[in-house]
C-alpha atoms as a PDB file:
ATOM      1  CA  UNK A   1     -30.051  -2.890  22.525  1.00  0.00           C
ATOM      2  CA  UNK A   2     -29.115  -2.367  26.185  1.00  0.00           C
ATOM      3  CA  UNK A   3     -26.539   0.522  26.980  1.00  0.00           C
ATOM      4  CA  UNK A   4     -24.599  -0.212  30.194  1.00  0.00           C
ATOM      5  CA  UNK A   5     -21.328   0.823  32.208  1.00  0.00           C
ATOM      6  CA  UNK A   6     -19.350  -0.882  34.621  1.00  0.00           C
ATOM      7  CA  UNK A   7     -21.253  -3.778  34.742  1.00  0.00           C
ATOM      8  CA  UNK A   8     -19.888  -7.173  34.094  1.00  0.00           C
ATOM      9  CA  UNK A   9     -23.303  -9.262  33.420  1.00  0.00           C
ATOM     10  CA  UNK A  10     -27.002  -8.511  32.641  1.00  0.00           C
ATOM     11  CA  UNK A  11     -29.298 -10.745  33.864  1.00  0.00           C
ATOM     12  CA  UNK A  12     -32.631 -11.025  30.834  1.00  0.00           C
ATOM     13  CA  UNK A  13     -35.817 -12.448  31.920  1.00  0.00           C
ATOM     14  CA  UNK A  14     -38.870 -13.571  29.740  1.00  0.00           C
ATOM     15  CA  UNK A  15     -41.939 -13.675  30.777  1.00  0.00           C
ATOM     16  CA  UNK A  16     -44.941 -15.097  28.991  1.00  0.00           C
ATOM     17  CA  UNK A  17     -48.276 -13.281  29.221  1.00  0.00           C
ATOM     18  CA  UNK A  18     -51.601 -13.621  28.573  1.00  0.00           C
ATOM     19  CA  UNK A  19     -52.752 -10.106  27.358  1.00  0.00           C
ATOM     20  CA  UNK A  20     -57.018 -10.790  27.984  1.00  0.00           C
ATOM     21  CA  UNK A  21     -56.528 -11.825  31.536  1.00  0.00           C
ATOM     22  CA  UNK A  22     -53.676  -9.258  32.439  1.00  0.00           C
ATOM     23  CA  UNK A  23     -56.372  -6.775  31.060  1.00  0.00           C
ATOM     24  CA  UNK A  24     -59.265  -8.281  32.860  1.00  0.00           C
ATOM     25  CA  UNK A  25     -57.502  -8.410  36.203  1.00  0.00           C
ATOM     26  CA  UNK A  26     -56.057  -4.696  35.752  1.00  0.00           C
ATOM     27  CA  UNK A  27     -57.034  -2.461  33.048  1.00  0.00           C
ATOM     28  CA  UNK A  28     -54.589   0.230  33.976  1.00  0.00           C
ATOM     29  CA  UNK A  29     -51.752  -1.521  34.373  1.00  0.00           C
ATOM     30  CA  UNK A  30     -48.846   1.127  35.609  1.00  0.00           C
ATOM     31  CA  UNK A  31     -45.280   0.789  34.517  1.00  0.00           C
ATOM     32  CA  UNK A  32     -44.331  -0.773  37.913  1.00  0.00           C
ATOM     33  CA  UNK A  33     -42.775  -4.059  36.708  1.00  0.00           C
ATOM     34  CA  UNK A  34     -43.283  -4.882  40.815  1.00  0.00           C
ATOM     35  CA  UNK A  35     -46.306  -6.851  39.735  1.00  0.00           C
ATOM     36  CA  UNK A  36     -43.709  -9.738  38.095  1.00  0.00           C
ATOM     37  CA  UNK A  37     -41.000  -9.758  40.960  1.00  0.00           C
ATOM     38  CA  UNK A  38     -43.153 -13.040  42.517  1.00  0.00           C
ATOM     39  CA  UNK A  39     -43.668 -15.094  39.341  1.00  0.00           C
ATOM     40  CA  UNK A  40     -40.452 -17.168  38.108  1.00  0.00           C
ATOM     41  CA  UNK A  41     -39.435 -16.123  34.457  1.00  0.00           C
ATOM     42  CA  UNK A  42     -40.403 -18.489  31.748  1.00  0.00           C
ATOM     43  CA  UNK A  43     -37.140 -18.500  30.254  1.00  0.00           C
ATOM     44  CA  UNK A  44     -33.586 -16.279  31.367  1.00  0.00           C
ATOM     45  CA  UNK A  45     -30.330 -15.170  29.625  1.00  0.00           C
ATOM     46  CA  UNK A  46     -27.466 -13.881  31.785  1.00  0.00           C
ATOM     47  CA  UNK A  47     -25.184 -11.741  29.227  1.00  0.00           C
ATOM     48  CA  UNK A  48     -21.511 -11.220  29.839  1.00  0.00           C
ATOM     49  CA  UNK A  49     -20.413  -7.510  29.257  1.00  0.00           C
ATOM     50  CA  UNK A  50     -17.541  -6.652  28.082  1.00  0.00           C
ATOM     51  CA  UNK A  51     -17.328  -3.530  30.496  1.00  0.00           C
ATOM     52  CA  UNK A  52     -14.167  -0.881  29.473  1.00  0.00           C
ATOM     53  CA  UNK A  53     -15.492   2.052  32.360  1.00  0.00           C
ATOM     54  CA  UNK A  54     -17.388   3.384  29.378  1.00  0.00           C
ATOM     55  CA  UNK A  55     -20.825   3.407  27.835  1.00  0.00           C
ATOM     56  CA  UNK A  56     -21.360   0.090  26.021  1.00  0.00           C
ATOM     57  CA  UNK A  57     -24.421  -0.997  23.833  1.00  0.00           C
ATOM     58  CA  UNK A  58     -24.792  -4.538  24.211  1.00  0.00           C
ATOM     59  CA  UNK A  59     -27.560  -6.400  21.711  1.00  0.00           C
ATOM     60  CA  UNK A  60     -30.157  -8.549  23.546  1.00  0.00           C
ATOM     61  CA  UNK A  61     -31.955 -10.882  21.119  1.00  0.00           C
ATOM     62  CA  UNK A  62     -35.203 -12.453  21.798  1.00  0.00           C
ATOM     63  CA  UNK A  63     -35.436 -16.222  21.691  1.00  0.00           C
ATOM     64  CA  UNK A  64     -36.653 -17.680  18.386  1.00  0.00           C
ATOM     65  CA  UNK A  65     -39.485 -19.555  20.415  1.00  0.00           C
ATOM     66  CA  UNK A  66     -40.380 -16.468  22.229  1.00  0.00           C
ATOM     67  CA  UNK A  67     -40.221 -14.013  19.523  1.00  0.00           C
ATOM     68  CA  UNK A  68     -44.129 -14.016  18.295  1.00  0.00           C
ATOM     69  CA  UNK A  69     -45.322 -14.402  21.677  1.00  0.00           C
ATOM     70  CA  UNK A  70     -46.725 -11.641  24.122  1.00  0.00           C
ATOM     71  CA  UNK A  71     -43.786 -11.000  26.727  1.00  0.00           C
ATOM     72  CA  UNK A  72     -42.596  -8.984  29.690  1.00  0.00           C
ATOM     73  CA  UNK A  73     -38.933  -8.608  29.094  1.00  0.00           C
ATOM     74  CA  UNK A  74     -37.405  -7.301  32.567  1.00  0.00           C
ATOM     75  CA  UNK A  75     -33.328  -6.521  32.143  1.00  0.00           C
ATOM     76  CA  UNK A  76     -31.199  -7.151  35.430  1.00  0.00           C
ATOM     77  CA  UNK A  77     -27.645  -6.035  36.333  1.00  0.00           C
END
């Protein structure tokens, strides 16, 4: 569940990960999502908000194929 206001579309972006070689490469991985901003999503979702100048809670449902697999999710507006 996103919460959003005054925005008109989110933008959702899956990407697949393999968890033993993220480790390997970078055991301390910091939040910065930066590290993802030069690798094309695996699979996207643009979500049209229904945007009334108040907070909104908008659901955001993984993709049945993606749902038991290891994923960044990153949420654009």
């Amino acid at each position: 569940m996103a919460k959003t206001s005054n925005i008109e579309k989110l933008t959702v972006n899956y990407f697949l990960i393999n968890l033993e070689v993220l480790f390997s490469r970078n055991p301390f991985l910091s939040n910065d999502s930066g590290d993802f901003g030069y690798v094309k999503p695996n699979s996207q979702v643009v979500i049209d908000v229904e945007s009334k100048g108040e907070i909104t809670e908008v659901p955001i449902e993984i993709p049945n194929d993606l749902s038991k697999k290891n994923l960044f999710i990153e949420v654009c507006s």
